[in-house]
N, C-alpha and C. Protein backbone atom coordinates (compact mmCIF):
# COMPACT_ATOMS: atom_id res chain seq x y z
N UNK A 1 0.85 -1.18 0.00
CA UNK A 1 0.00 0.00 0.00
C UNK A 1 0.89 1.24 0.00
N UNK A 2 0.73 1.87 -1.00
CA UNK A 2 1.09 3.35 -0.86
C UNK A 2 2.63 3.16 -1.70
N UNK A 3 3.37 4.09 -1.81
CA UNK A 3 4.89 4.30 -2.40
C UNK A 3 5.61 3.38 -1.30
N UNK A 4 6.99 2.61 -2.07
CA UNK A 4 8.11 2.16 -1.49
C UNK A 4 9.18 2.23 -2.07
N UNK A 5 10.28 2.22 -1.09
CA UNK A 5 11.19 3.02 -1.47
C UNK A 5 12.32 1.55 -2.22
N UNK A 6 13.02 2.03 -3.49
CA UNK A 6 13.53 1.09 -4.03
C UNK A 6 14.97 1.34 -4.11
N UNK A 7 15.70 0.81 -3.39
CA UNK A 7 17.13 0.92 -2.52
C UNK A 7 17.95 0.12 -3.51
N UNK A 8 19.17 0.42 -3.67
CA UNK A 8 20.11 -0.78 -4.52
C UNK A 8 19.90 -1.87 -4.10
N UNK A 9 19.46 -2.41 -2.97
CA UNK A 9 19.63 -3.98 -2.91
C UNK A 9 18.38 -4.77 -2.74
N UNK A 10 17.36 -3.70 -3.20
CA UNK A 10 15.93 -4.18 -2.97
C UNK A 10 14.67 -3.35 -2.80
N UNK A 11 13.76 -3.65 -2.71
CA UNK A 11 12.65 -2.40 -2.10
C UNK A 11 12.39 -3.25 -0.63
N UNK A 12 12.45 -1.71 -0.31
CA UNK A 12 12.12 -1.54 1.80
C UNK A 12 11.20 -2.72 2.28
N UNK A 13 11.49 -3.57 3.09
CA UNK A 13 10.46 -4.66 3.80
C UNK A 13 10.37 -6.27 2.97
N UNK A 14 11.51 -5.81 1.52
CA UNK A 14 11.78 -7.38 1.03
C UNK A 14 12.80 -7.72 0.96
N UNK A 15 12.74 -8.68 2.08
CA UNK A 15 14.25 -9.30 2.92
C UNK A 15 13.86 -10.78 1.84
N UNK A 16 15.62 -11.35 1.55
CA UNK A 16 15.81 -12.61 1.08
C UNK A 16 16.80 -12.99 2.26
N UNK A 17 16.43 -14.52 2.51
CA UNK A 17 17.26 -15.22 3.29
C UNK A 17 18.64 -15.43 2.69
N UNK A 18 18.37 -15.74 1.62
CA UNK A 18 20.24 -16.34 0.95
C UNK A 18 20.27 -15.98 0.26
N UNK A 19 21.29 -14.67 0.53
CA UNK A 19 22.34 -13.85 -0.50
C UNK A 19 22.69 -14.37 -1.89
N UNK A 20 23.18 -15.54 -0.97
CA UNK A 20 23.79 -16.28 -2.56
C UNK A 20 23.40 -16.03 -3.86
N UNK A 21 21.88 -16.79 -3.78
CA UNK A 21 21.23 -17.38 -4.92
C UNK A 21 20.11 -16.23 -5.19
N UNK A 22 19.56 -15.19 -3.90
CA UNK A 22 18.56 -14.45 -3.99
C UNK A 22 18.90 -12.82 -3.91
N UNK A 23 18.38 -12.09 -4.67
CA UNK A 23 18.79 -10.54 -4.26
C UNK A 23 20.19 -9.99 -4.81
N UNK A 24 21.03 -8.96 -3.92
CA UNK A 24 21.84 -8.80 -4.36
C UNK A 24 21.78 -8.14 -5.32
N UNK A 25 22.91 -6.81 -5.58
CA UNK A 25 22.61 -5.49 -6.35
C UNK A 25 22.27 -6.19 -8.09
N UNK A 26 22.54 -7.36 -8.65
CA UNK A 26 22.08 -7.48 -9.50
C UNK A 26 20.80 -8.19 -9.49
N UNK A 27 20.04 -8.62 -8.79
CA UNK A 27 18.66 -9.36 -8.33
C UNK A 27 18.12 -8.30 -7.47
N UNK A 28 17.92 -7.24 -7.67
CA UNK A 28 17.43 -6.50 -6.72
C UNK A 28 15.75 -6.26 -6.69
N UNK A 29 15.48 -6.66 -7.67
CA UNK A 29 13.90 -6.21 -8.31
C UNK A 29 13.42 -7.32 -8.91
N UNK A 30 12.48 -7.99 -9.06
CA UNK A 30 12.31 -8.90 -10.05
C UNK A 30 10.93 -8.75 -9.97
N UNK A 31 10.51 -8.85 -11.80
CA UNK A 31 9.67 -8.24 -12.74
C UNK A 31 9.21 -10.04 -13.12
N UNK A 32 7.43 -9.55 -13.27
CA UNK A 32 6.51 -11.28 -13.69
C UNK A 32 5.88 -10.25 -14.66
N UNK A 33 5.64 -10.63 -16.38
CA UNK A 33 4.44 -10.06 -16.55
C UNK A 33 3.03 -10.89 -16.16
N UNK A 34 2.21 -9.77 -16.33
CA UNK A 34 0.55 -9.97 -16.13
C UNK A 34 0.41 -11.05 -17.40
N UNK A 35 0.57 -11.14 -18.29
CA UNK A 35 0.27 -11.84 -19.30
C UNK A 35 0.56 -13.51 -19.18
N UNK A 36 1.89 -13.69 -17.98
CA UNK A 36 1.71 -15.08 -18.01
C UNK A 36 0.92 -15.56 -16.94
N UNK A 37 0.03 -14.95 -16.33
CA UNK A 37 -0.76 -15.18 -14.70
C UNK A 37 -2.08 -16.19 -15.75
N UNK A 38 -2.51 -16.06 -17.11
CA UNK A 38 -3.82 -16.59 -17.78
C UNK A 38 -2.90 -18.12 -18.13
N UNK A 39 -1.69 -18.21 -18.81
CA UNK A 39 -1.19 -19.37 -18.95
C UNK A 39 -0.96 -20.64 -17.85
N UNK A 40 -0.70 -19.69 -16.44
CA UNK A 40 -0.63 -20.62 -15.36
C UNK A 40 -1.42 -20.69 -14.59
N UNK A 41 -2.97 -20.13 -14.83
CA UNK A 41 -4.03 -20.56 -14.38
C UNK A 41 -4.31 -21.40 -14.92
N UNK A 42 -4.28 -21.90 -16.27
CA UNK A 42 -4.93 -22.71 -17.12
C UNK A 42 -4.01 -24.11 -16.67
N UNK A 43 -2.49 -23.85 -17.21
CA UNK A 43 -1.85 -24.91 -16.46
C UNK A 43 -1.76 -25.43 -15.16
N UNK A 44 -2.00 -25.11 -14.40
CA UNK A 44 -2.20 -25.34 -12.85
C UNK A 44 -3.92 -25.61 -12.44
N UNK A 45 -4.34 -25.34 -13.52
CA UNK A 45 -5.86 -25.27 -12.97
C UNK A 45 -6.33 -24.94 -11.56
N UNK A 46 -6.03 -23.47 -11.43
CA UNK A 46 -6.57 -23.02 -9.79
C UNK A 46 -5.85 -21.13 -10.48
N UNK A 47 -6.39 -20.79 -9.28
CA UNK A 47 -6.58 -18.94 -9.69
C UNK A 47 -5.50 -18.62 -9.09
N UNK A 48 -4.63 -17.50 -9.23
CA UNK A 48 -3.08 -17.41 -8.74
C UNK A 48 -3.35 -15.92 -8.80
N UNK A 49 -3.11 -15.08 -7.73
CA UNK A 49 -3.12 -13.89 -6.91
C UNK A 49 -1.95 -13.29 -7.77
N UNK A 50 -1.82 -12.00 -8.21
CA UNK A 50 -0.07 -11.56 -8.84
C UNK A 50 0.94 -11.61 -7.09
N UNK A 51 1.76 -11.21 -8.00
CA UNK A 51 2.88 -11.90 -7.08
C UNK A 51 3.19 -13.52 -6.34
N UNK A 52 2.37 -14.00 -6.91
CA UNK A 52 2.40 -15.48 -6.64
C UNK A 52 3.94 -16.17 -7.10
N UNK A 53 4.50 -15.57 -8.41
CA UNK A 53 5.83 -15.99 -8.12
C UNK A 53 7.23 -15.33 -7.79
N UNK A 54 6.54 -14.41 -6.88
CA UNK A 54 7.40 -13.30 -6.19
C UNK A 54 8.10 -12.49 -6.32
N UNK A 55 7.75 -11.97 -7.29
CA UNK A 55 7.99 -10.77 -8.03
C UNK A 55 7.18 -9.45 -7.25
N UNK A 56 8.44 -8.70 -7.44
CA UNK A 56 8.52 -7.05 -6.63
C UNK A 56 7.47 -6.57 -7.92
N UNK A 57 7.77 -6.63 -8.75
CA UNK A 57 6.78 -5.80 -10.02
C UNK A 57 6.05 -6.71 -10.53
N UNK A 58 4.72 -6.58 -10.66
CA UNK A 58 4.12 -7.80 -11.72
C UNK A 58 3.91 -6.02 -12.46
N UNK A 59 4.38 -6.68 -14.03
CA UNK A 59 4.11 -6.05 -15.58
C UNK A 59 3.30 -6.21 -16.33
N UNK A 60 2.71 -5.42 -17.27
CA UNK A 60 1.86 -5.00 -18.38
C UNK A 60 3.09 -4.37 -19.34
N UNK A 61 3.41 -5.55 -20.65
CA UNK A 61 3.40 -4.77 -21.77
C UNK A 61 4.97 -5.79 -21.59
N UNK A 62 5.71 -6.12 -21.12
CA UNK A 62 7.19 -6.25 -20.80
C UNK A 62 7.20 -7.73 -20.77
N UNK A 63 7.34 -8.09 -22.18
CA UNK A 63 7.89 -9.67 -22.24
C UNK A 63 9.10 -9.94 -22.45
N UNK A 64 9.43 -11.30 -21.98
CA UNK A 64 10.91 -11.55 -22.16
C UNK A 64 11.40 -11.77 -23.75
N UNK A 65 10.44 -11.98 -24.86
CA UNK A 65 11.21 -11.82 -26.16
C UNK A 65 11.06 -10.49 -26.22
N UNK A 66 10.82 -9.61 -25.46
CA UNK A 66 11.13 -8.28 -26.53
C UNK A 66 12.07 -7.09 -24.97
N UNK A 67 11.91 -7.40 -24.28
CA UNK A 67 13.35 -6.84 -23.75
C UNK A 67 14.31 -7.52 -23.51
N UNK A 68 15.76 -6.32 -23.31
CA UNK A 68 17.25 -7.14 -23.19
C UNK A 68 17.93 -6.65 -22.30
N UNK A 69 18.47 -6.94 -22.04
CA UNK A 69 19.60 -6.93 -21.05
C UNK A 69 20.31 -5.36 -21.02
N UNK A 70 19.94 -4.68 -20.27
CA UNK A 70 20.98 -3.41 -20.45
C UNK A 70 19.43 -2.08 -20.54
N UNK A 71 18.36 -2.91 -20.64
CA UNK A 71 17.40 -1.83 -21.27
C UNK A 71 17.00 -1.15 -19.80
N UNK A 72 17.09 0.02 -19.80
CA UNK A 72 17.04 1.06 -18.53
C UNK A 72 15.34 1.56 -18.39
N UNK A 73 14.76 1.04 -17.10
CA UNK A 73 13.29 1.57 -17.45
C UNK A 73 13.20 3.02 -16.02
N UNK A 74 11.98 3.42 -16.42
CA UNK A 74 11.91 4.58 -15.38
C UNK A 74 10.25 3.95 -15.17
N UNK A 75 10.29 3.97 -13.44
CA UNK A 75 9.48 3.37 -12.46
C UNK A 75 9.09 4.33 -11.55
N UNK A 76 8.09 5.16 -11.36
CA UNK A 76 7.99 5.80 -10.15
C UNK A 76 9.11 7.03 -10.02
N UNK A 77 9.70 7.23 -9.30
CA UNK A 77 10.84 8.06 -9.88
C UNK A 77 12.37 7.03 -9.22
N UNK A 78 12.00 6.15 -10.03
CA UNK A 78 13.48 5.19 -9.61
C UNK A 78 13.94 4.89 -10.72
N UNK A 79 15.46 4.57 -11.20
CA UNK A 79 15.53 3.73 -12.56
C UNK A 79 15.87 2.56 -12.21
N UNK A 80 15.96 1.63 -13.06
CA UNK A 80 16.15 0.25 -13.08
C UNK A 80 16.89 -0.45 -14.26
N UNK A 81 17.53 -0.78 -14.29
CA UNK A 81 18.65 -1.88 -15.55
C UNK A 81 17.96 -3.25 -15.77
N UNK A 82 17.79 -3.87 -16.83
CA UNK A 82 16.81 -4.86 -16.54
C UNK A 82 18.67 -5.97 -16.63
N UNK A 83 18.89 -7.29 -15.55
CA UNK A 83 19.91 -7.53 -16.11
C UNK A 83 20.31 -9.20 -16.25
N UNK A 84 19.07 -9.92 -15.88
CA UNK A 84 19.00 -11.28 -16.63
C UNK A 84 18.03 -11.90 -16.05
N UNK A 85 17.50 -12.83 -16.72
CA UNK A 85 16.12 -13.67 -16.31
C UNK A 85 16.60 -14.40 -15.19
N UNK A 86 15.00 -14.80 -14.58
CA UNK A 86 15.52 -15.59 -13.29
C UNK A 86 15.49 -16.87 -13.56
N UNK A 87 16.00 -18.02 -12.58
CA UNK A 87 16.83 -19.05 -13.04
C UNK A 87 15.75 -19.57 -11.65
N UNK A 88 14.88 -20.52 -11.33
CA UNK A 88 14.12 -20.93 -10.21
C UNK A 88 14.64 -21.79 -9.55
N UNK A 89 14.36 -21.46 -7.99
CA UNK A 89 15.24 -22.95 -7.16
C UNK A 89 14.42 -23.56 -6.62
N UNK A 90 14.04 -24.57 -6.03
CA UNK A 90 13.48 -25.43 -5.16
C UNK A 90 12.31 -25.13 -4.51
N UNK A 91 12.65 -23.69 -3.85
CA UNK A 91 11.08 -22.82 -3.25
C UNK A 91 10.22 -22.42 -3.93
N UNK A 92 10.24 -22.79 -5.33
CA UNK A 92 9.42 -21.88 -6.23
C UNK A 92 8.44 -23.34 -5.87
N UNK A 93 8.83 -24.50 -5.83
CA UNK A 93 7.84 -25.90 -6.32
C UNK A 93 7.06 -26.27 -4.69
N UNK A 94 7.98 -25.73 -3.94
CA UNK A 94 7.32 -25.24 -2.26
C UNK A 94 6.14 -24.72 -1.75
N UNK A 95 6.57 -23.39 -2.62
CA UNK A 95 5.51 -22.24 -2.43
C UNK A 95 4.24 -22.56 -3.27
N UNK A 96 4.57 -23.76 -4.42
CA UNK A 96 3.14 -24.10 -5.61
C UNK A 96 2.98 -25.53 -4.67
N UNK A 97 3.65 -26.42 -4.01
CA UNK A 97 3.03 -27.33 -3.17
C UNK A 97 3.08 -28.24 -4.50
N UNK A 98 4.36 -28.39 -5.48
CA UNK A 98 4.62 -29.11 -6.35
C UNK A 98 5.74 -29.10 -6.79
N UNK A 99 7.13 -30.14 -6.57
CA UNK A 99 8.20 -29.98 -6.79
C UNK A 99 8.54 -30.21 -8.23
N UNK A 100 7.41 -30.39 -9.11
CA UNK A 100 7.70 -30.46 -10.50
C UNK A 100 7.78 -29.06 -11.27
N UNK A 101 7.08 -28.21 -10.20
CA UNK A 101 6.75 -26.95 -10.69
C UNK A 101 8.17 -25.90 -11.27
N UNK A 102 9.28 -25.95 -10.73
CA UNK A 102 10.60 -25.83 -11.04
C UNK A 102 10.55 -26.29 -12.55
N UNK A 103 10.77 -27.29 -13.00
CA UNK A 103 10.43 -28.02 -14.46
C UNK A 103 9.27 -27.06 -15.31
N UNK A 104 8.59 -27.21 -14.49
CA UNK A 104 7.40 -26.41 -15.39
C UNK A 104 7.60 -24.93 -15.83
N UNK A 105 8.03 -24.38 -14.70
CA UNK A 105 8.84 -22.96 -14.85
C UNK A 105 9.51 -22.69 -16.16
N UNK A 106 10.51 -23.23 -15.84
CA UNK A 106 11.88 -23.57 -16.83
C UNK A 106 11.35 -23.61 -18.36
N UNK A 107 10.70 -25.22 -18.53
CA UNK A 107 10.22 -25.49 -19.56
C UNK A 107 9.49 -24.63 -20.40
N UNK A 108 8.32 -23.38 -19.36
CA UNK A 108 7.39 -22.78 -20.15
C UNK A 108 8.10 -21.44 -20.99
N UNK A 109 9.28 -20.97 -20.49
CA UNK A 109 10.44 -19.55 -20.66
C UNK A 109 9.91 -18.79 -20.24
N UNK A 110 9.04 -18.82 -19.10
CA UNK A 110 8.13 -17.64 -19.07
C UNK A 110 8.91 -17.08 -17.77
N UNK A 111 9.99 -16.97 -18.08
CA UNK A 111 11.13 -16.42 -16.76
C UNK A 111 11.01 -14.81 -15.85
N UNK A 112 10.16 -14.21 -16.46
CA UNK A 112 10.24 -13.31 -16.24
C UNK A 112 11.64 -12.70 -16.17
N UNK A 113 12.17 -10.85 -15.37
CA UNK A 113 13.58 -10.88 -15.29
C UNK A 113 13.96 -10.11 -14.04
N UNK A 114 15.05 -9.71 -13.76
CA UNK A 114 15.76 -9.17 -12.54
C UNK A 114 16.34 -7.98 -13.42
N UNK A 115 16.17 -6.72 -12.08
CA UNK A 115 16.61 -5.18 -12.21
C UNK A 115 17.65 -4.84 -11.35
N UNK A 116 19.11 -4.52 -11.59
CA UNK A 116 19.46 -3.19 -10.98
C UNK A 116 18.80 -2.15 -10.74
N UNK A 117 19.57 -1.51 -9.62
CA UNK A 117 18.58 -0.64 -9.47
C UNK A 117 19.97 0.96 -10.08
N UNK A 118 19.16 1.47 -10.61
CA UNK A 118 20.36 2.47 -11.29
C UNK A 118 20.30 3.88 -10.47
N UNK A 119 19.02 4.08 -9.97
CA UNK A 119 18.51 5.16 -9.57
C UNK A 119 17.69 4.66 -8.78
N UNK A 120 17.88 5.61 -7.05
CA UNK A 120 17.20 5.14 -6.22
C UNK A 120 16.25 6.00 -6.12
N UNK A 121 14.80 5.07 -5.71
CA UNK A 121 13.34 5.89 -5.72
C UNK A 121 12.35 5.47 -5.11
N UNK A 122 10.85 5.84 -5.51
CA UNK A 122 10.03 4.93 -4.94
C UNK A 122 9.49 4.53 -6.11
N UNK A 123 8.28 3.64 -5.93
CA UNK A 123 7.49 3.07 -6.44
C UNK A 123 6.39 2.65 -5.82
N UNK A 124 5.17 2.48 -6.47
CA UNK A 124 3.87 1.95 -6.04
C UNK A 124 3.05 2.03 -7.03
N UNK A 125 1.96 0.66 -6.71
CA UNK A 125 1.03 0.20 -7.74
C UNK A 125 0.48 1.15 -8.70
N UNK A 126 0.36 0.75 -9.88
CA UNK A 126 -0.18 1.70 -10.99
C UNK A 126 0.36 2.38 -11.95
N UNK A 127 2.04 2.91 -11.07
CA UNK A 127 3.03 3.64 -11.89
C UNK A 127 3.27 3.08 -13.23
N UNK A 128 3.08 3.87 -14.06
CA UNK A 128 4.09 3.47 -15.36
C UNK A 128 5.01 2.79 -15.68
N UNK A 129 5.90 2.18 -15.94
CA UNK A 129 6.83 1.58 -16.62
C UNK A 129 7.55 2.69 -18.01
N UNK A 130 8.40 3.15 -17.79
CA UNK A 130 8.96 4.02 -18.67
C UNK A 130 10.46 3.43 -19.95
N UNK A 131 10.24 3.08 -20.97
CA UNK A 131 11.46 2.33 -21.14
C UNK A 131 12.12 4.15 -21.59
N UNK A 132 13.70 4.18 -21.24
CA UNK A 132 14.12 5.28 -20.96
C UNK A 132 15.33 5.14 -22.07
N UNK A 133 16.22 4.11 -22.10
CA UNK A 133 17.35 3.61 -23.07
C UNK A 133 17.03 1.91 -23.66
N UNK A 134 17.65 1.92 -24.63
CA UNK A 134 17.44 0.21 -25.39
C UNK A 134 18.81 -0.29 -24.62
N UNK A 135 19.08 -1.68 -24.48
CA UNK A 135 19.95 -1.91 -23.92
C UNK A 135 20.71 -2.75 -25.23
N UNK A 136 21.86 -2.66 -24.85
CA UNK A 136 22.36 -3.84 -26.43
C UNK A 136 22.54 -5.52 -26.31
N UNK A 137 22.23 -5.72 -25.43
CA UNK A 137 22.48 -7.30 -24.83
C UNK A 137 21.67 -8.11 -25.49
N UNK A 138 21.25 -9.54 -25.13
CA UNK A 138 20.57 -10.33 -25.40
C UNK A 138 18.86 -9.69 -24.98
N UNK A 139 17.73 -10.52 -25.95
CA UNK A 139 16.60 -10.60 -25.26
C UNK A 139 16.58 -11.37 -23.80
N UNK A 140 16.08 -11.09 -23.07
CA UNK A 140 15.66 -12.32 -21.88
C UNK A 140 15.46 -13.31 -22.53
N UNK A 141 14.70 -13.78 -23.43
CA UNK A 141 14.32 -14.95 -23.49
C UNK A 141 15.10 -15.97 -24.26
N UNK A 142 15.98 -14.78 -25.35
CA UNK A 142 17.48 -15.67 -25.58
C UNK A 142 18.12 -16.06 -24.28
N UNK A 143 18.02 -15.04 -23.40
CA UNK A 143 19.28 -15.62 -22.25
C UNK A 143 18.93 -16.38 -21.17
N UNK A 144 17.72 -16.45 -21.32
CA UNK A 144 17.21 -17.72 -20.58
C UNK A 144 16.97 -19.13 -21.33
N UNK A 145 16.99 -19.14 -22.63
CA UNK A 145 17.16 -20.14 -23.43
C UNK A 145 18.80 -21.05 -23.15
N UNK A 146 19.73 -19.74 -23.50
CA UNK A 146 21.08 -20.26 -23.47
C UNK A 146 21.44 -20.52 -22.46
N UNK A 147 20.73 -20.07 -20.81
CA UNK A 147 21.66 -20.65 -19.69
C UNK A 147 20.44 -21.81 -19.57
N UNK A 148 19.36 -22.45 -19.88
CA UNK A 148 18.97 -23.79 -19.28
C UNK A 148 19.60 -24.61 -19.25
């Protein structure tokens, strides 16, 4: 509810347990679009709340074949680097109460991706999505293709 503030290593009140694998100035944000919430209702057969796969931003308009790596968006008044798809561990098949669900993830590319944060700001529901620079890197969905 209301604006939060989006810090290099995260937005305010979203703590990850392990550094390692979670967070961290290049995992700082991570982006689901709205568009794959109808595919994994259908596949899962049951209704799924956004943020169900824990994503700081659920998106409108921002798929992984058509952004890349490097592409700079403006959020609220924060910027963000978009800077590689996410890669799912073990808790994702936890949190669905199905350890196949990891597989299913993977398999569908529907990876959604992870933000630097370039510029610190806030954010809250509704804001825009601003793409600000093209980035020159891979699409997400090439680079989640090439690291499976």
């Amino acid at each position: 509810m209301g604006r939060v503030r989006v810090r290099r290593l995260g937005l305010n009140g979203d703590q990850q347990a392990d550094l390692s694998v979670h967070g961290g100035v290049q995992k700082a944000v991570y982006a689901y679009p709205t568009e794959h919430y109808e595919y994994w209702r259908r596949e899962l057969r049951r209704s799924l709340a956004f943020g169900m796969f824990g994503e700081n931003l659920t998106t409108s308009g921002l798929i992984e074949s058509s952004i890349r790596i490097g592409d700079l968006f403006g959020v609220g008044s924060a910027e963000l680097i978009v800077t590689q798809p996410r890669f799912p561990c073990y808790k994702l098949g936890i949190k669905f109460g199905n350890m196949d669900m990891v597989q299913k993830f993977v398999a569908s590319g529907r990876s959604g991706f992870y933000f630097a944060v370039a510029v610190e700001g806030d954010v809250a529901a509704g804001d825009s999505i601003r793409l600000m620079r093209r980035g020159d890197g891979d699409t997400i969905a090439d680079a989640f293709v090439s690291e499976k």
